[in-house]
PDB file of N, CA and C in Angstrom:
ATOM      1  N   UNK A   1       0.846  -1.174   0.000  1.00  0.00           N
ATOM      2  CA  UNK A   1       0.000   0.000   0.000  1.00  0.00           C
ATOM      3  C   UNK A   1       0.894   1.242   0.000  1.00  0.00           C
ATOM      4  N   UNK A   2       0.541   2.266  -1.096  1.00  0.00           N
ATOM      5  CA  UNK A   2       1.648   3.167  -0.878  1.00  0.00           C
ATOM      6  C   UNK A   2       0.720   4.353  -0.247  1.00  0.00           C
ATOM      7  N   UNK A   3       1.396   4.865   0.716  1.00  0.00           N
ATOM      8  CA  UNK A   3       0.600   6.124   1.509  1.00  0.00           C
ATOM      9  C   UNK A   3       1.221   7.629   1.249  1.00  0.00           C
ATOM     10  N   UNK A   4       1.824   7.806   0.159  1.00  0.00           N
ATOM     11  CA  UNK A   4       2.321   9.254  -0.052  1.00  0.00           C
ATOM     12  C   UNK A   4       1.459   9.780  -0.883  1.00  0.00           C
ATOM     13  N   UNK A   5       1.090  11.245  -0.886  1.00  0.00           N
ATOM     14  CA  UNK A   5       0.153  11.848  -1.747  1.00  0.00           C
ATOM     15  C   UNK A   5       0.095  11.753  -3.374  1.00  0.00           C
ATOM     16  N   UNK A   6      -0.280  11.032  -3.786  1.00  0.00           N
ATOM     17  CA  UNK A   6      -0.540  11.587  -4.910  1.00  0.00           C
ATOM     18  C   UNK A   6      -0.965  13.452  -5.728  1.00  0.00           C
ATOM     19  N   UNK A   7      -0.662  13.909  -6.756  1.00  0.00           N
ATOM     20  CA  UNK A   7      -1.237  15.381  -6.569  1.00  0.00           C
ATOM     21  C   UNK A   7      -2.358  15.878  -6.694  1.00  0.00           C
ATOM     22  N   UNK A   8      -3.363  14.570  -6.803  1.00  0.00           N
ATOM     23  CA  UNK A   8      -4.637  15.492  -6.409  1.00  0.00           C
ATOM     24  C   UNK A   8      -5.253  14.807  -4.621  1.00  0.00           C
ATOM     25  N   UNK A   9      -4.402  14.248  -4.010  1.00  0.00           N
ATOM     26  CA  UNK A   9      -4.583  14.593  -2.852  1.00  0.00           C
ATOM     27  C   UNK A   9      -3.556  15.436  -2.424  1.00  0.00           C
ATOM     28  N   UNK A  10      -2.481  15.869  -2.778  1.00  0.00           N
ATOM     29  CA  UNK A  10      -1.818  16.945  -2.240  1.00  0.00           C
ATOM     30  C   UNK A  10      -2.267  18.418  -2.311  1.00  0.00           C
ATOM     31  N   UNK A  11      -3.298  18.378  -3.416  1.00  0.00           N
ATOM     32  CA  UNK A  11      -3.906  19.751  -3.867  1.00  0.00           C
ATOM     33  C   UNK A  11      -5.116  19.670  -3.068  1.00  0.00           C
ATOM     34  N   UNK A  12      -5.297  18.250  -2.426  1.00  0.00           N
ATOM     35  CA  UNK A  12      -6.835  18.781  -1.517  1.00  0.00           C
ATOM     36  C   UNK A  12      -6.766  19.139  -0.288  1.00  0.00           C
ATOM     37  N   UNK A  13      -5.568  18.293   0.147  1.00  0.00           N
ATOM     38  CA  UNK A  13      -4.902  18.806   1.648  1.00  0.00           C
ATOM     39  C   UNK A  13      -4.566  20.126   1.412  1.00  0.00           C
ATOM     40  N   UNK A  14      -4.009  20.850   0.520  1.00  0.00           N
ATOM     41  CA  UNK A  14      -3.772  22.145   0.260  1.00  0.00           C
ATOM     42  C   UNK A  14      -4.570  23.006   0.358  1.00  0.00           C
ATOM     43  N   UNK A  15      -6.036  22.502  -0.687  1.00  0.00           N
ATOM     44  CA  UNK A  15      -7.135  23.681  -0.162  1.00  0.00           C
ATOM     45  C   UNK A  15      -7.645  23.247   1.052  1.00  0.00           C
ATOM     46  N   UNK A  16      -7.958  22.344   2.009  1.00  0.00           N
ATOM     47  CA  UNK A  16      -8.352  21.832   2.811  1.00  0.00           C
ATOM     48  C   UNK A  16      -7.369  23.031   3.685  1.00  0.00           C
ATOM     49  N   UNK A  17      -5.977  22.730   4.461  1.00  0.00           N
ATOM     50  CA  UNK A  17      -5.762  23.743   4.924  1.00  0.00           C
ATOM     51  C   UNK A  17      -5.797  24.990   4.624  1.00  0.00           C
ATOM     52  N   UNK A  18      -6.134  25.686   4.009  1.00  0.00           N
ATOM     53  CA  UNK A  18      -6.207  26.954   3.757  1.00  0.00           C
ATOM     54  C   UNK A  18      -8.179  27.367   3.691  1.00  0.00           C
ATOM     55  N   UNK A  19      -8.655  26.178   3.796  1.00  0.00           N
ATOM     56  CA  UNK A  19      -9.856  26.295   4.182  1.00  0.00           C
ATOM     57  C   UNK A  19     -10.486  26.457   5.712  1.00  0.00           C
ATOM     58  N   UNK A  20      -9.461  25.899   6.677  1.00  0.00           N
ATOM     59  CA  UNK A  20      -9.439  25.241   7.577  1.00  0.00           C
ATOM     60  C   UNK A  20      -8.907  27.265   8.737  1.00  0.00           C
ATOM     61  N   UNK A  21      -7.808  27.343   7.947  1.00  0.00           N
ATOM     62  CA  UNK A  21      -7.109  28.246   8.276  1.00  0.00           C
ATOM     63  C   UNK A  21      -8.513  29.744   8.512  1.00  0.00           C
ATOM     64  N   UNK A  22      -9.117  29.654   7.244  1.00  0.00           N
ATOM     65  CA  UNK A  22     -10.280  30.604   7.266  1.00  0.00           C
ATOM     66  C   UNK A  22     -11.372  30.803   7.665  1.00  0.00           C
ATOM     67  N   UNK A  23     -11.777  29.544   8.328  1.00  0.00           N
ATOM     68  CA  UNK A  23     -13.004  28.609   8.913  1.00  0.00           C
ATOM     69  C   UNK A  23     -13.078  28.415  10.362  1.00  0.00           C
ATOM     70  N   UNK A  24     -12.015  27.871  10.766  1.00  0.00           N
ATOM     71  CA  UNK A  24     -12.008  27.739  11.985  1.00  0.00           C
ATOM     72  C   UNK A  24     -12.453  28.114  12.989  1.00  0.00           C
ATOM     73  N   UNK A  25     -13.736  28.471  13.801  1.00  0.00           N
ATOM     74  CA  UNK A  25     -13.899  29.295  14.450  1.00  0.00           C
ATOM     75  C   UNK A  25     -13.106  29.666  15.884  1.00  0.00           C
ATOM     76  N   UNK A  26     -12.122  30.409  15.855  1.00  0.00           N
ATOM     77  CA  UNK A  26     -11.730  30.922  17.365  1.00  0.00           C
ATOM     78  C   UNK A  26     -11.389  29.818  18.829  1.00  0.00           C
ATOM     79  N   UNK A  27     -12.927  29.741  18.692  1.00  0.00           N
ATOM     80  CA  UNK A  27     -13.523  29.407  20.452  1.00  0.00           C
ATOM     81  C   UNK A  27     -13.705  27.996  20.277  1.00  0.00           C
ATOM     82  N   UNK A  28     -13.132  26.866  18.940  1.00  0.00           N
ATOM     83  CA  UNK A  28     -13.230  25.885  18.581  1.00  0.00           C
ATOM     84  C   UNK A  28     -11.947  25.081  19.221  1.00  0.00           C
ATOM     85  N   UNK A  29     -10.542  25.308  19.550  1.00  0.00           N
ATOM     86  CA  UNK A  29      -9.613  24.999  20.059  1.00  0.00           C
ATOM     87  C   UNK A  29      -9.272  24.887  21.239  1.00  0.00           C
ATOM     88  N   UNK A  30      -9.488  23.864  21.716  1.00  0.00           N
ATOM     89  CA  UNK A  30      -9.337  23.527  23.498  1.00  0.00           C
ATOM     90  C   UNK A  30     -10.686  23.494  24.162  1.00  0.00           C
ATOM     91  N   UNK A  31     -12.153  23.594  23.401  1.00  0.00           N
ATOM     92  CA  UNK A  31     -13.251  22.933  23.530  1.00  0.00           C
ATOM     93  C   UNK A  31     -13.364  21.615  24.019  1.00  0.00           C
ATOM     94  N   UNK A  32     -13.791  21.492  25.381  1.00  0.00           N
ATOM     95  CA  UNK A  32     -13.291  20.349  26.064  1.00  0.00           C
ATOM     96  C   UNK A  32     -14.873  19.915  26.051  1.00  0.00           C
ATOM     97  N   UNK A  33     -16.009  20.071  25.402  1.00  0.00           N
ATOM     98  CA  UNK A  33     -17.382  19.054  25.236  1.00  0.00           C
ATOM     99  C   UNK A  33     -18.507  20.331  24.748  1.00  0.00           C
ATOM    100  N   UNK A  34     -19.308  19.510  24.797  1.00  0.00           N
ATOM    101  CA  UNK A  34     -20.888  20.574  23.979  1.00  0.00           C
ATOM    102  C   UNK A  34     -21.355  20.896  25.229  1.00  0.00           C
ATOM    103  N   UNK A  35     -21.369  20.806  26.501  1.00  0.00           N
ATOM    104  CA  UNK A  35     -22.573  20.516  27.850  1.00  0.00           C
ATOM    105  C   UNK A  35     -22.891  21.626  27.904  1.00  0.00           C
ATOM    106  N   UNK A  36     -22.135  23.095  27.683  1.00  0.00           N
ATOM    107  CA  UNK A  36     -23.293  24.324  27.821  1.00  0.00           C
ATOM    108  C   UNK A  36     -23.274  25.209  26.568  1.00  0.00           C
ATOM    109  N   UNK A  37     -24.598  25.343  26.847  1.00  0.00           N
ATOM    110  CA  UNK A  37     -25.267  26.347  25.464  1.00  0.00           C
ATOM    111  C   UNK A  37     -24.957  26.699  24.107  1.00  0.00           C
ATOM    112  N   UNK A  38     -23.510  27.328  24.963  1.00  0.00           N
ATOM    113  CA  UNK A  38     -22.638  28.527  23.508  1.00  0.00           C
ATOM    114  C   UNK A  38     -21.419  27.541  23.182  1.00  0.00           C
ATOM    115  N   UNK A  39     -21.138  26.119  23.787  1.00  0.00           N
ATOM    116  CA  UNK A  39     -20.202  25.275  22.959  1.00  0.00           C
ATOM    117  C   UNK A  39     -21.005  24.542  22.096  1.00  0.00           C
ATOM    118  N   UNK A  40     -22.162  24.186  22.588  1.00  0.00           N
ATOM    119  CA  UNK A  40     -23.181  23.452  21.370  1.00  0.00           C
ATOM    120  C   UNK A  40     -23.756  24.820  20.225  1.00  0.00           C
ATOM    121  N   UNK A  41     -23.810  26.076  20.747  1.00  0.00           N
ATOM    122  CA  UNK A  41     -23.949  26.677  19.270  1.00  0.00           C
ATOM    123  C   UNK A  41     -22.821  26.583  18.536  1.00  0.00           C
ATOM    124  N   UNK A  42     -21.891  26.663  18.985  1.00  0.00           N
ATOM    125  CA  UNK A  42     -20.198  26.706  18.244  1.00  0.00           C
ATOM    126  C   UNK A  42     -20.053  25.373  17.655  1.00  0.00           C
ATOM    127  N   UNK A  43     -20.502  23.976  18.233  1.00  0.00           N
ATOM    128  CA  UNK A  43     -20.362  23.267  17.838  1.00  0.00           C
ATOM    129  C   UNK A  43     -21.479  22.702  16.316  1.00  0.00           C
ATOM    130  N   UNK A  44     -22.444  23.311  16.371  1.00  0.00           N
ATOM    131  CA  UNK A  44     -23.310  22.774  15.336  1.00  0.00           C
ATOM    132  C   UNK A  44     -22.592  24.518  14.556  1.00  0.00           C
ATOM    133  N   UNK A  45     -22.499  25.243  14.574  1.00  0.00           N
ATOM    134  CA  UNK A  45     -22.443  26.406  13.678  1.00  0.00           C
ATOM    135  C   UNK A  45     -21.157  25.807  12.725  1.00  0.00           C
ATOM    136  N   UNK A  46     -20.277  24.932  13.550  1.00  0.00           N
ATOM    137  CA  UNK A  46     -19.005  24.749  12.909  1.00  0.00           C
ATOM    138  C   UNK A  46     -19.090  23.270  11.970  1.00  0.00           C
ATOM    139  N   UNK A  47     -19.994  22.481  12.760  1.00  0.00           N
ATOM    140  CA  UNK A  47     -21.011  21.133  11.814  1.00  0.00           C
ATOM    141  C   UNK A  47     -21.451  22.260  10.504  1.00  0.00           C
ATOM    142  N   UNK A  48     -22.299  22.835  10.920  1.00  0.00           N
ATOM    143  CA  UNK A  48     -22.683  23.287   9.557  1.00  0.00           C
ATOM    144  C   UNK A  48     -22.173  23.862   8.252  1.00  0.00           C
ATOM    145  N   UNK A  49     -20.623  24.603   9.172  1.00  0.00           N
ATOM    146  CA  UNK A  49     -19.943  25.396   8.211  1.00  0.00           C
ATOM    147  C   UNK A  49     -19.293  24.014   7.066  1.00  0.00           C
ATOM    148  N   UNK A  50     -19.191  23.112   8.183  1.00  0.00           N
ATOM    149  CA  UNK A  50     -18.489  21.892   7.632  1.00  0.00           C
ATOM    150  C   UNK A  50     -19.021  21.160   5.902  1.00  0.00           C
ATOM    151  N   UNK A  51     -20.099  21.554   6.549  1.00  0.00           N
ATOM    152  CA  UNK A  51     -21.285  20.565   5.562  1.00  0.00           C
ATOM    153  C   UNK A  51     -22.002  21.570   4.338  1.00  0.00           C
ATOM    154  N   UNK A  52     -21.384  22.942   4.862  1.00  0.00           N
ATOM    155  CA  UNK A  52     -21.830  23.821   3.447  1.00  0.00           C
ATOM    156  C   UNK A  52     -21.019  23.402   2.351  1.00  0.00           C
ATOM    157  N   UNK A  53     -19.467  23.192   3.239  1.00  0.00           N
ATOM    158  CA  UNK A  53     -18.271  23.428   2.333  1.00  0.00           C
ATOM    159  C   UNK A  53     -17.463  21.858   1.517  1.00  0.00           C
ATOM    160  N   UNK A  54     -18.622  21.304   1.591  1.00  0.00           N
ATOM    161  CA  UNK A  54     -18.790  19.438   1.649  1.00  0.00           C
ATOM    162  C   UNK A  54     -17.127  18.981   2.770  1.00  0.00           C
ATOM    163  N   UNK A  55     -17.060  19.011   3.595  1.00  0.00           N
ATOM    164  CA  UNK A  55     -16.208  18.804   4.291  1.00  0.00           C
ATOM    165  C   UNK A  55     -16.729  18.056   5.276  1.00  0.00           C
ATOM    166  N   UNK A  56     -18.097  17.390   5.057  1.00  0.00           N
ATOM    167  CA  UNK A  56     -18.930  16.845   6.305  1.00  0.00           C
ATOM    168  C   UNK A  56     -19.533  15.383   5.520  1.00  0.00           C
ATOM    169  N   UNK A  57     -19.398  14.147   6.306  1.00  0.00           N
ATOM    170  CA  UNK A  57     -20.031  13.126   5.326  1.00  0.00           C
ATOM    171  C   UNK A  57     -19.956  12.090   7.092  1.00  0.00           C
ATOM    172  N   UNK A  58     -20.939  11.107   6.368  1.00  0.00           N
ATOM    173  CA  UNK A  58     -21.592  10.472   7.606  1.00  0.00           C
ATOM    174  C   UNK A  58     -20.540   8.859   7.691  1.00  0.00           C
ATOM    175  N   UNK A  59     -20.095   8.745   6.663  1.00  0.00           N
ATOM    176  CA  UNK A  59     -19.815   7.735   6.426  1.00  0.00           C
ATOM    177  C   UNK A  59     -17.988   7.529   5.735  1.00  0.00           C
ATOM    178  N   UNK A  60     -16.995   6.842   5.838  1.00  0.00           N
ATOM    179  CA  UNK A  60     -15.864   7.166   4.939  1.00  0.00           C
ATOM    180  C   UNK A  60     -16.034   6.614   3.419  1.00  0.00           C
ATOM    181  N   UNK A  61     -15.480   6.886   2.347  1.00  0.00           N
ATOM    182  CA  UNK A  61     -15.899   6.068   1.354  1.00  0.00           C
ATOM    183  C   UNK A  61     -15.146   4.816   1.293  1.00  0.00           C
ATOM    184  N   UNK A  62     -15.566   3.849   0.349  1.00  0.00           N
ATOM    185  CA  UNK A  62     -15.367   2.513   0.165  1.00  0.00           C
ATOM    186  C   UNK A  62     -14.002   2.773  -0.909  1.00  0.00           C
ATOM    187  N   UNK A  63     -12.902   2.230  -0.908  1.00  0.00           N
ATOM    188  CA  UNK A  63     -11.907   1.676  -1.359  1.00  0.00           C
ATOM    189  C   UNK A  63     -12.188   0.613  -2.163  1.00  0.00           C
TER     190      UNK A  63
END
């Protein structure tokens, strides 16, 4: 199995970070659970941003 990028996964990790970089929300880093209010809005606001930007899937794909 070879595990080095090929270049169109090197170009997705590429936009991927630089997506990531712009996205991120703030108050998302060192979030230690959802249990009050404004980490579960942060947490679904950042689900959602996920899933505008297809960066969100329920399942991994099949190989």
């Amino acid at each position: 199995m070879d595990l080095r990028d090929g270049p169109e996964e090197a170009a997705f990790r590429a936009a991927l970070r630089t997506w990531l970089e712009a996205n991120v929300p703030s108050g998302l880093r060192g979030l230690r659970g959802w249990s009050d209010p404004a980490a579960l809005a942060l947490g679904r606001d950042w689900s959602r941003r996920l899933a505008q930007a297809g960066y969100a899937g329920l399942t991994w794909p099949k190989e």
